[in-house]
N, C-alpha and C. Protein backbone atom coordinates (compact mmCIF):
# COMPACT_ATOMS: atom_id res chain seq x y z
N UNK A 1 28.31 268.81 12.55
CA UNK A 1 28.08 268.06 13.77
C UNK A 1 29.40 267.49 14.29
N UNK A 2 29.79 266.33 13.58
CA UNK A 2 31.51 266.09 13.81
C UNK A 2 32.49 266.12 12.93
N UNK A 3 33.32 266.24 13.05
CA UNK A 3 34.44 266.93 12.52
C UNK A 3 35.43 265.55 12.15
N UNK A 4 36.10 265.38 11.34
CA UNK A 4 37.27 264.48 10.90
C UNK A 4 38.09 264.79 11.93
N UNK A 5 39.25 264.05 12.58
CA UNK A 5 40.14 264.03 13.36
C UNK A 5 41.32 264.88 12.65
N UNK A 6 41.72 265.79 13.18
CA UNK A 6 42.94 266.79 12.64
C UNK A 6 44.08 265.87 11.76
N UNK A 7 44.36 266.37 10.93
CA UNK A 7 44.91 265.65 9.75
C UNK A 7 44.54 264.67 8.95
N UNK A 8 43.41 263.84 9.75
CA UNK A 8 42.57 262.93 8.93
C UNK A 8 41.59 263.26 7.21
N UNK A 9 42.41 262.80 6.25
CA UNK A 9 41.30 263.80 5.03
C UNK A 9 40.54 262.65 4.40
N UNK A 10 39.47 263.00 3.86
CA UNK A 10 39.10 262.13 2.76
C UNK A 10 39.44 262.17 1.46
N UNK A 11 40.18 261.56 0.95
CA UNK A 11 40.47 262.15 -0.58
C UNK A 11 40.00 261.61 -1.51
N UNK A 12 39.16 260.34 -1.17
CA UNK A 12 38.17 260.04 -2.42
C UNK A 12 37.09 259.42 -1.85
N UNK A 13 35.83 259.60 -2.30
CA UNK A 13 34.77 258.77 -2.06
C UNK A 13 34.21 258.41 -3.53
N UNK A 14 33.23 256.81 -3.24
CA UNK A 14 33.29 256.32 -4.79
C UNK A 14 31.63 255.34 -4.21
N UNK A 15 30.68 256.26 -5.29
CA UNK A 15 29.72 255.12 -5.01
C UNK A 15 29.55 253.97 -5.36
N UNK A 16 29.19 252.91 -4.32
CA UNK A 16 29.35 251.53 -4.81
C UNK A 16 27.93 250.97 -4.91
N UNK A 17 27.10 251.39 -4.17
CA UNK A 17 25.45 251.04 -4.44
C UNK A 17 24.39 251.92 -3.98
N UNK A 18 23.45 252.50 -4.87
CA UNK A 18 22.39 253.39 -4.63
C UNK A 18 21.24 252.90 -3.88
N UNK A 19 20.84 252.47 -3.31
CA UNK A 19 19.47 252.16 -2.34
C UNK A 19 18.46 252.92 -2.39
N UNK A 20 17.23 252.32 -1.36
CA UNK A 20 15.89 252.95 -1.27
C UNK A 20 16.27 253.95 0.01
N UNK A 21 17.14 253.69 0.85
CA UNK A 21 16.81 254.16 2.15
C UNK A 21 18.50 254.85 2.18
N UNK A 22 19.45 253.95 1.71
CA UNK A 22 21.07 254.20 2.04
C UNK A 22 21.75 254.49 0.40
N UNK A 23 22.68 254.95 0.91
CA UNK A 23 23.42 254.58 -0.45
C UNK A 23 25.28 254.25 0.19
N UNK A 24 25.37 252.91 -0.45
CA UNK A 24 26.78 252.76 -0.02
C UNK A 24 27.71 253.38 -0.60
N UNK A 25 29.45 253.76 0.33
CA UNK A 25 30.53 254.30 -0.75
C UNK A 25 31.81 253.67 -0.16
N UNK A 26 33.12 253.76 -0.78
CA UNK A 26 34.12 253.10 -0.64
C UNK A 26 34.60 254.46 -0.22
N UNK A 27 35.25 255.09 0.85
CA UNK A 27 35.86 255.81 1.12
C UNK A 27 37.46 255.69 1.33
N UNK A 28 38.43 256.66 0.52
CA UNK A 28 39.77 256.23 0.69
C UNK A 28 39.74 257.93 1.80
N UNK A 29 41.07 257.16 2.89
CA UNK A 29 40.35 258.07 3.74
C UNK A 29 42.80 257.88 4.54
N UNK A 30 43.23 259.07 3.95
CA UNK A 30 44.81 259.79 4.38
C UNK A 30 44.67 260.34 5.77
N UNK A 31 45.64 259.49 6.35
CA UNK A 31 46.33 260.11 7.51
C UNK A 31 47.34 261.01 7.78
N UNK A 32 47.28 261.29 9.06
CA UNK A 32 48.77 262.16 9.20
C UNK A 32 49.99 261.69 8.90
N UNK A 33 50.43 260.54 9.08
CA UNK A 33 51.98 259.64 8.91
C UNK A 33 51.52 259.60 7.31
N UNK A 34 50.36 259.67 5.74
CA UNK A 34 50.89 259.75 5.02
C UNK A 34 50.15 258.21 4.32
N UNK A 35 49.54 257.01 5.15
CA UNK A 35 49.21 256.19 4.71
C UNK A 35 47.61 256.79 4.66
N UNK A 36 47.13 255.54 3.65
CA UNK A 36 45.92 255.37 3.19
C UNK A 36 45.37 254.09 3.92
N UNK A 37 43.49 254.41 3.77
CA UNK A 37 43.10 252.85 3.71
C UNK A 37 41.64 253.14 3.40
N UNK A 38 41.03 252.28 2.98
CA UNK A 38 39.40 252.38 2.38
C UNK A 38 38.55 251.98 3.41
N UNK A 39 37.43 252.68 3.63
CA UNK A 39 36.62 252.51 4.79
C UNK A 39 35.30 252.39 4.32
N UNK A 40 34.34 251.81 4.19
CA UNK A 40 32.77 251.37 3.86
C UNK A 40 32.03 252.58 4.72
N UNK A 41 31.77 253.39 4.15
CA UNK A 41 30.36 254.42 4.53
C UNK A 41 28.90 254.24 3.68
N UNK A 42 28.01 254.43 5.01
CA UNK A 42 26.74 254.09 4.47
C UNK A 42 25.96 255.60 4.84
N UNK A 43 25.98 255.59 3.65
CA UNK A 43 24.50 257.39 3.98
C UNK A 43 23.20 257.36 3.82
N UNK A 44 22.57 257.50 5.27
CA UNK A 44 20.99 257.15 4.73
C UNK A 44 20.59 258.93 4.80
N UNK A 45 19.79 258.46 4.20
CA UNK A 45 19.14 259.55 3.75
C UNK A 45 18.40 260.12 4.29
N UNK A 46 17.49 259.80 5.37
CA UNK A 46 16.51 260.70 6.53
C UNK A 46 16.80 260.35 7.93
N UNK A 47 17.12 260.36 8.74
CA UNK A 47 16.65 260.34 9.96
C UNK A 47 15.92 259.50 10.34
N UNK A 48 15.77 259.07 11.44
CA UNK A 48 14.48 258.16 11.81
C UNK A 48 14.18 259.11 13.98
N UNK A 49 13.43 258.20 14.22
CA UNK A 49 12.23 258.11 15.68
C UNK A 49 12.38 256.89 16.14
N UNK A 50 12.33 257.50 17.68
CA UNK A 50 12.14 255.72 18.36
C UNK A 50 11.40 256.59 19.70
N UNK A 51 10.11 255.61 19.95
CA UNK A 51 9.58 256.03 20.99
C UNK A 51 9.54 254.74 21.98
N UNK A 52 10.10 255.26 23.53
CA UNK A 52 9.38 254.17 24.31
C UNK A 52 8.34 254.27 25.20
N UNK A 53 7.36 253.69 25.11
CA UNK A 53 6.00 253.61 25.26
C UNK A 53 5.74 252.96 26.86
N UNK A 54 5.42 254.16 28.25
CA UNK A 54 5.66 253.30 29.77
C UNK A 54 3.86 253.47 29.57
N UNK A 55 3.24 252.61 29.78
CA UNK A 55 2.06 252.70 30.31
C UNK A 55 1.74 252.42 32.03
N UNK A 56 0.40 253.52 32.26
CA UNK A 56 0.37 253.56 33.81
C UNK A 56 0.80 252.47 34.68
N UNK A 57 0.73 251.53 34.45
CA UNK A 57 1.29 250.62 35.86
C UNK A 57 2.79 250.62 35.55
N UNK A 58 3.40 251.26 34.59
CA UNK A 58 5.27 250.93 34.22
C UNK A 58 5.50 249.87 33.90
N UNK A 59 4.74 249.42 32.91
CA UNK A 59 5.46 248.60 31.96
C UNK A 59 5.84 249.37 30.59
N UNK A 60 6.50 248.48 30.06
CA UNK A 60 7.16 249.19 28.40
C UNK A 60 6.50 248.52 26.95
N UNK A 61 5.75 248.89 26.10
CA UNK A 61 5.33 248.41 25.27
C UNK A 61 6.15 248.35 24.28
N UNK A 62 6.44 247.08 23.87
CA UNK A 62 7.93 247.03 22.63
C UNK A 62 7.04 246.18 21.51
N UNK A 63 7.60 246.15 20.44
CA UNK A 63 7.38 245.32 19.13
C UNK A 63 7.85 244.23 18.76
N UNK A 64 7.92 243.15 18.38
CA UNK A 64 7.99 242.12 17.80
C UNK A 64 8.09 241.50 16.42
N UNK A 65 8.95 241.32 16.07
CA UNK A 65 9.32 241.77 14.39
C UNK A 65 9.91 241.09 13.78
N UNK A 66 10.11 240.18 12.66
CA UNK A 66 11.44 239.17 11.94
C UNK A 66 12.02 240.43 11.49
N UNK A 67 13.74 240.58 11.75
CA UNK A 67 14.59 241.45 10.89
C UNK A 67 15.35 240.73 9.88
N UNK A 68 15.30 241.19 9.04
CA UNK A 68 16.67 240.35 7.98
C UNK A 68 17.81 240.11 8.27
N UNK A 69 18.12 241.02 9.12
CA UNK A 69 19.78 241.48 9.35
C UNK A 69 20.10 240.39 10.77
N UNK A 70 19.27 239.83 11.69
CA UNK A 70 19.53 238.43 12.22
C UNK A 70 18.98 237.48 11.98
N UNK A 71 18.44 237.55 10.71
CA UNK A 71 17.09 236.03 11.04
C UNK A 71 16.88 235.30 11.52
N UNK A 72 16.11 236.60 12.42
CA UNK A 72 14.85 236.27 12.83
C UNK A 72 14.08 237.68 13.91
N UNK A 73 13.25 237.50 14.97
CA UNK A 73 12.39 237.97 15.89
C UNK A 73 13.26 238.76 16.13
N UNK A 74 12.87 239.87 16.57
CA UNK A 74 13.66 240.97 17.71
C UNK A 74 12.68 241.55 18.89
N UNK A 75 12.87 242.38 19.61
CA UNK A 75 11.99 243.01 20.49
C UNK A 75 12.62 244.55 20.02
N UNK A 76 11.66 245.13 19.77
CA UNK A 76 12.30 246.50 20.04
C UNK A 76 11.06 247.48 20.23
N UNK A 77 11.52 248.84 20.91
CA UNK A 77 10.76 249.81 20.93
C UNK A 77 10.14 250.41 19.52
N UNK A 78 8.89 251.10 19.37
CA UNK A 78 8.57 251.51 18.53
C UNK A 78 9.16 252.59 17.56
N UNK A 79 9.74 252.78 16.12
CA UNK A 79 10.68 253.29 15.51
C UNK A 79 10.31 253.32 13.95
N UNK A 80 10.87 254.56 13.66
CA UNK A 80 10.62 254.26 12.12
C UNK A 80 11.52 255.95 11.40
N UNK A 81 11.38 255.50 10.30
CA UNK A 81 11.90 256.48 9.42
C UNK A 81 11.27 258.03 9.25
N UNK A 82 11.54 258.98 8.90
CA UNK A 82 10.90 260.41 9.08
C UNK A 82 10.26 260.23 7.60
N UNK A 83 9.04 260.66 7.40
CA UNK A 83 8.22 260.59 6.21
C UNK A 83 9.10 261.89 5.22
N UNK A 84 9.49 262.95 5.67
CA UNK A 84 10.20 263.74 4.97
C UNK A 84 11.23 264.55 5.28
N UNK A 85 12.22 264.80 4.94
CA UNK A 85 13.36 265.57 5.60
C UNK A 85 13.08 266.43 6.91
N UNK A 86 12.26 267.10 6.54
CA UNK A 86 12.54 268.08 8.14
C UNK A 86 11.13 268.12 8.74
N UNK A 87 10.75 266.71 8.91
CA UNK A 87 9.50 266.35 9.73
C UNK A 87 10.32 266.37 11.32
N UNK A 88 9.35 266.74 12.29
CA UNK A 88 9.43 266.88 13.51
C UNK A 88 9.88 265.66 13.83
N UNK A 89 10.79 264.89 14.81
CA UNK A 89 10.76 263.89 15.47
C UNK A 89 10.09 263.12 15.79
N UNK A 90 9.69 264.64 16.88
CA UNK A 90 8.35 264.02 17.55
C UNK A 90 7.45 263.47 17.47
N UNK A 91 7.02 264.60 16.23
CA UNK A 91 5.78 263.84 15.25
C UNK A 91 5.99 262.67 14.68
N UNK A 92 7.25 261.67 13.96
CA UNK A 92 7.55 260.60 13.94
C UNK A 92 7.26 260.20 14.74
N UNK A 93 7.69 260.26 15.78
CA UNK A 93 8.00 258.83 17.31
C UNK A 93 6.66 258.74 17.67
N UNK A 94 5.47 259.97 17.68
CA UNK A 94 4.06 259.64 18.00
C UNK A 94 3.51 258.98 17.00
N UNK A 95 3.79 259.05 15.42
CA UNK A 95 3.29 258.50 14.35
C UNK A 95 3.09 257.15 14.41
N UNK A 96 4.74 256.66 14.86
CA UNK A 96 4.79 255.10 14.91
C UNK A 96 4.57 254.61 16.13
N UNK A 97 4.50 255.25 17.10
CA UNK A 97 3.87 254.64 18.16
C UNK A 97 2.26 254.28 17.69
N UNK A 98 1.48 255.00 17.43
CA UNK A 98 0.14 254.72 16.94
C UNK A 98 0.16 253.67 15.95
N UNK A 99 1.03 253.65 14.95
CA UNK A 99 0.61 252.95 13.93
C UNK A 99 1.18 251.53 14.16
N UNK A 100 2.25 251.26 15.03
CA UNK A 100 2.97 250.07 15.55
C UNK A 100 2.20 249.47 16.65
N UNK A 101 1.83 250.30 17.60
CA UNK A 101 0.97 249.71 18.62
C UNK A 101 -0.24 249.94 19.38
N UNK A 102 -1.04 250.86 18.34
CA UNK A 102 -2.26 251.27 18.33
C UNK A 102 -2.35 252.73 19.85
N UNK A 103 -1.27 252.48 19.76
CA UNK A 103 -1.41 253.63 21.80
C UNK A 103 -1.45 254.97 20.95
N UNK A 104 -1.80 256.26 21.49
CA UNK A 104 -1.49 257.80 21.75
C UNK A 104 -0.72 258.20 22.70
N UNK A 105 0.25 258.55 22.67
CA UNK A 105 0.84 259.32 24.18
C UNK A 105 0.40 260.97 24.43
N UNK A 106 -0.30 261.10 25.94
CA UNK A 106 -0.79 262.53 26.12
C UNK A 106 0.80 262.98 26.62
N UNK A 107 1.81 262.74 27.10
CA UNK A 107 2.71 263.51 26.98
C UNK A 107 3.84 262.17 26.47
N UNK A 108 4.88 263.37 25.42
CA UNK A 108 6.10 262.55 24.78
C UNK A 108 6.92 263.42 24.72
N UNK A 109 8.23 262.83 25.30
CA UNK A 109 9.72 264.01 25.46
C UNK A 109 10.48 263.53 25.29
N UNK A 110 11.41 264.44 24.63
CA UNK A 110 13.02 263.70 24.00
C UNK A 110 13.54 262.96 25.10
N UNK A 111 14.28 262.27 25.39
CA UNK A 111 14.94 261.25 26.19
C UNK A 111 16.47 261.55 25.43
N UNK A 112 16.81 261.08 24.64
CA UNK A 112 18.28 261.18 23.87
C UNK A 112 18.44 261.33 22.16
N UNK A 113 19.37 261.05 21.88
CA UNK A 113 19.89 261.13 20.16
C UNK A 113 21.36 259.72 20.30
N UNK A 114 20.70 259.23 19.06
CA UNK A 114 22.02 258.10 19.27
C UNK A 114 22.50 258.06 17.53
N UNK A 115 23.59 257.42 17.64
CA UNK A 115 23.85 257.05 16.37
C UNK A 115 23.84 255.83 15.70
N UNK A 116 23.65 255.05 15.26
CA UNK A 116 23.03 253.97 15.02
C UNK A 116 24.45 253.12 15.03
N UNK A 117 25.09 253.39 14.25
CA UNK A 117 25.98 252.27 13.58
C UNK A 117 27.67 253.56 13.43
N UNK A 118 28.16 253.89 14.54
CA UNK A 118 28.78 255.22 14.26
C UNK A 118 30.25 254.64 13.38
N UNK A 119 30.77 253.27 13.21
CA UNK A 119 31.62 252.62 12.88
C UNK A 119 31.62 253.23 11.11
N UNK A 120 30.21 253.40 10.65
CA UNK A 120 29.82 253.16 9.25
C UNK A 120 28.98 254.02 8.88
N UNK A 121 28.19 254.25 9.77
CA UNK A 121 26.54 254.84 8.98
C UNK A 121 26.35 255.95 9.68
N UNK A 122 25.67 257.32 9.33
CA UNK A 122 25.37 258.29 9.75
C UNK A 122 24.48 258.44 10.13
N UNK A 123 23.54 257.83 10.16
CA UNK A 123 21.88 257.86 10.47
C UNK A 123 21.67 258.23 12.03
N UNK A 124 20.53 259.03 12.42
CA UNK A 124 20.85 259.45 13.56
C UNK A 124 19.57 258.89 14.45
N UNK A 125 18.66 258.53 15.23
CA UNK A 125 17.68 258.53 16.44
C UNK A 125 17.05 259.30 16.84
N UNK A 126 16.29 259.99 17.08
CA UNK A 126 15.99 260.76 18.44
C UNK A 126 15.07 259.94 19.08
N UNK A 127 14.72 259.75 20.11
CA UNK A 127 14.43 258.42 21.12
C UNK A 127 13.15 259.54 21.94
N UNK A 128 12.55 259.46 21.60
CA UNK A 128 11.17 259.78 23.17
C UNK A 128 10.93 258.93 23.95
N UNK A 129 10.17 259.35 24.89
CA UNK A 129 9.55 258.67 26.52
C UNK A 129 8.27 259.46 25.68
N UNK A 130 7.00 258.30 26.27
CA UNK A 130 5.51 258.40 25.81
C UNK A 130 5.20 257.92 27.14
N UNK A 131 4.41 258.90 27.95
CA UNK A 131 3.30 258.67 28.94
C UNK A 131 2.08 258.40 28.76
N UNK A 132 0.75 258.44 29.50
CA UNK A 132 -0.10 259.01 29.32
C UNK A 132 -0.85 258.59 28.13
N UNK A 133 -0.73 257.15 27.86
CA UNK A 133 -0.83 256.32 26.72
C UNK A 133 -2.82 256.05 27.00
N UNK A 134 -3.04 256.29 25.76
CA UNK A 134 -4.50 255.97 25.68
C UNK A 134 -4.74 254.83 24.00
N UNK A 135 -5.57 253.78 23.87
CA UNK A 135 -5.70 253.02 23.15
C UNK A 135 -6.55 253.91 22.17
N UNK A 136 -5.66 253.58 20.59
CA UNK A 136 -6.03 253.96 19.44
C UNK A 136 -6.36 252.77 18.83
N UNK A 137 -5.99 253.26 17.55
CA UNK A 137 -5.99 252.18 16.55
C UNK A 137 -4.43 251.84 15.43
N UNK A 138 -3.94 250.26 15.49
CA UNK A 138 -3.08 250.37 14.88
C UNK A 138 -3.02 250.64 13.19
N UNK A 139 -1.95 251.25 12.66
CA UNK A 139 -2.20 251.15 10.94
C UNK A 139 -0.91 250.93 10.55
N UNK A 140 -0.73 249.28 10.13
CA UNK A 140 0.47 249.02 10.20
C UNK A 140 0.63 248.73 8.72
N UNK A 141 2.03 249.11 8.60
CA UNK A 141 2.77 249.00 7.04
C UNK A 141 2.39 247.88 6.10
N UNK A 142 2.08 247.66 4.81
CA UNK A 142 1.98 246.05 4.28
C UNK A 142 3.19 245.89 4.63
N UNK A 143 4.67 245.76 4.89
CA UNK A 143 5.31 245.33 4.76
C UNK A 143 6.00 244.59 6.62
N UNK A 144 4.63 245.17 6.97
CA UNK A 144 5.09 245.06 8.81
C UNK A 144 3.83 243.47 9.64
N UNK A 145 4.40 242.84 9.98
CA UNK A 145 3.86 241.73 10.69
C UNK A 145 4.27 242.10 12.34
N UNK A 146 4.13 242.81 12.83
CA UNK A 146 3.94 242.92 14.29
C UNK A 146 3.30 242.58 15.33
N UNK A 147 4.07 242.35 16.52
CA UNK A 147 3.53 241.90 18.01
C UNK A 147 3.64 243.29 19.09
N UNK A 148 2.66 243.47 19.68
CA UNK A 148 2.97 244.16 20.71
C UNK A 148 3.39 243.40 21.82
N UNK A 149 3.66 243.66 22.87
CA UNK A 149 4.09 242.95 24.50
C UNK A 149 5.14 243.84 25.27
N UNK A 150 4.04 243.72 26.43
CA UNK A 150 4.29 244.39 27.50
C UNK A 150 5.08 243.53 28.20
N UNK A 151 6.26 244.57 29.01
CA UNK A 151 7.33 243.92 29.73
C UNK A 151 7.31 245.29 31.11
N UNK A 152 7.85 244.84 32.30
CA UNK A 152 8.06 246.01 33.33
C UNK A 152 9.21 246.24 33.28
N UNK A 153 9.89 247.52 33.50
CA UNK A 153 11.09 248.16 33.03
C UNK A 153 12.38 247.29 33.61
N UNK A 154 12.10 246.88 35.01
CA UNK A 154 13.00 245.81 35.65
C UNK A 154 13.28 244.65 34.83
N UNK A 155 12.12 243.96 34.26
CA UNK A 155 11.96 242.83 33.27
C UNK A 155 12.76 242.99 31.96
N UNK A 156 12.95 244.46 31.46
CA UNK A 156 13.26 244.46 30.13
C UNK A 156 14.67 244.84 30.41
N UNK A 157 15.17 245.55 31.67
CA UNK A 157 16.48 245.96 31.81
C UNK A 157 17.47 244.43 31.81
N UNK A 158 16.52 243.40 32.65
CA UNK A 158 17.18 241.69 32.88
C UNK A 158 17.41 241.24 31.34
N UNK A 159 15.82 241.49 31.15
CA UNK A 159 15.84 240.54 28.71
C UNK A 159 17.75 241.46 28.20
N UNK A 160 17.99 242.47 28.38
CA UNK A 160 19.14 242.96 27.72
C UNK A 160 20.36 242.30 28.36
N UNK A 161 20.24 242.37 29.78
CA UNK A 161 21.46 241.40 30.23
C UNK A 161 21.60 240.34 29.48
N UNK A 162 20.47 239.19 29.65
CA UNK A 162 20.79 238.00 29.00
C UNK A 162 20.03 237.76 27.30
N UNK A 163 20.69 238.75 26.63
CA UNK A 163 20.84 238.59 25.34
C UNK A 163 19.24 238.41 24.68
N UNK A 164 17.94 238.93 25.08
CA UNK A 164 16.87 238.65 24.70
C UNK A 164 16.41 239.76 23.98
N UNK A 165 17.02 241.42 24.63
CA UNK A 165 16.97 242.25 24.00
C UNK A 165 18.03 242.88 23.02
N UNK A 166 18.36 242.94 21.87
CA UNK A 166 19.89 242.92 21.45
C UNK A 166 19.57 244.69 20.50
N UNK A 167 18.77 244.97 20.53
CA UNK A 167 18.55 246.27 19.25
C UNK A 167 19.09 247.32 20.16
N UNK A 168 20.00 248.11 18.99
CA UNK A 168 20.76 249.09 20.00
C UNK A 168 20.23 250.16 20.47
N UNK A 169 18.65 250.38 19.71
CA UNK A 169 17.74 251.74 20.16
C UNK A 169 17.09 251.61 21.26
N UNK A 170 16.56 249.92 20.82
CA UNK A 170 16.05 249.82 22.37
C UNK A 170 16.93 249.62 23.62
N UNK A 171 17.82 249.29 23.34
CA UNK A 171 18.66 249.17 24.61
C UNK A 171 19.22 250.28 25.08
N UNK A 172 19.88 251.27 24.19
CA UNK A 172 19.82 252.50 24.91
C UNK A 172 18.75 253.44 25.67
N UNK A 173 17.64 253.37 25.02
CA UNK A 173 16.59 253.95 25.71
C UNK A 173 16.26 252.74 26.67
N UNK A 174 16.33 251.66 27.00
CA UNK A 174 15.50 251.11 28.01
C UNK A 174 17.03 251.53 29.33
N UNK A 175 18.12 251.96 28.97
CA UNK A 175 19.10 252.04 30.33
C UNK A 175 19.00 253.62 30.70
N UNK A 176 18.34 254.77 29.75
CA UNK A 176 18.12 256.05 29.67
C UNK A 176 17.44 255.89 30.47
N UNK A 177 15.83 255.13 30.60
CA UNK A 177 14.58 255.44 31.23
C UNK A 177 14.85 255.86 32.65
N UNK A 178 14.67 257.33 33.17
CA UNK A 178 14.85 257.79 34.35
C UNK A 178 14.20 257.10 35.32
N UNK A 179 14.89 257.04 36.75
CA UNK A 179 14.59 256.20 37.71
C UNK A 179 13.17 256.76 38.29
N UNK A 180 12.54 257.84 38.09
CA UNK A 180 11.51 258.20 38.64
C UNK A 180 10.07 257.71 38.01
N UNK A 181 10.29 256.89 37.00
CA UNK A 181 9.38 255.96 36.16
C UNK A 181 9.41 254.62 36.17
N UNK A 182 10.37 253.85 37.02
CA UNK A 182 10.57 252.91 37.20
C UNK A 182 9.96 252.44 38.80
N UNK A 183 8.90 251.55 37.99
CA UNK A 183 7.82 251.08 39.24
C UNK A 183 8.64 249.63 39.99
């Protein structure tokens, strides 16, 4: 996919912690002029989905969530990890849309691919648009306490200006969302 920068090598990597989801490493990582320096890489291990959810009048259905990593609440679009290496996306991003916020989407299409954390971590996105949303049933994780709430795409583009929306999946997909869906 990408390539090291010409002369850039790695000449050692060293694991420093095994995880459920990542595993961290200390990377010593030679330049062209000849110096060294150690760089923190994180390798997760699957892939993940992020779907954003417009229901007919154009609003956006997002989630509501305590994260560890700010403590506290976030808003974000619906997202989750791939159940197995070379599970469909798609089939993710519809999975957790259902199971996060009880909806079905009759049509769902790639929108983009992002990289999460490209400083550090390899983990990659693929982001859908969900139309055509009909009420299911949610089946949410023991480990998931969730809110649904509806916002209109104008509303949620303002929450990111002033710091209400801060998650980088959702914020890329809520500035992706093509203008021809925006009520």
């Amino acid at each position: 996919m990408y390539k090291l920068m010409e002369g850039v090598k790695r000449i050692e990597r060293e694991l420093v912690y095994k995880g459920a989801i990542l595993d961290m490493y200390k990377d010593t990582m030679q330049f062209p002029d000849g110096h060294t320096s150690k760089w923190d890489y994180l390798d997760h291990r699957g892939n993940a989905a992020a779907v954003i959810p417009i229901t007919n009048d154009g609003e956006i259905l997002m989630v509501s969530q305590y994260r560890n990593s700010v403590d506290g609440k976030t808003l974000e679009i619906p997202a989750g990890c791939l159940d197995f290496k070379d599970e469909p996306t798609v089939r993710a991003a519809a999975r957790e849309l259902e199971e996060e916020t009880g909806f079905r989407a009759g049509k769902i299409e790639k929108l983009l691919t992002i990289v999460t954390a490209v400083a550090y971590c390899n983990e990659l996105i693929d982001i859908y648009i969900a139309t055509d949303l009909t009420k299911g049933e949610r089946h949410l994780d023991d480990d998931e306490d969730i809110n649904v709430l509806k916002f209109p795409i104008k509303k949620a583009k303002e929450m990111i200006k002033n710091g209400e929306i801060i998650d980088a999946k959702t914020v890329a997909a809520i500035l992706a969302i093509p203008d021809d869906l925006i009520k």
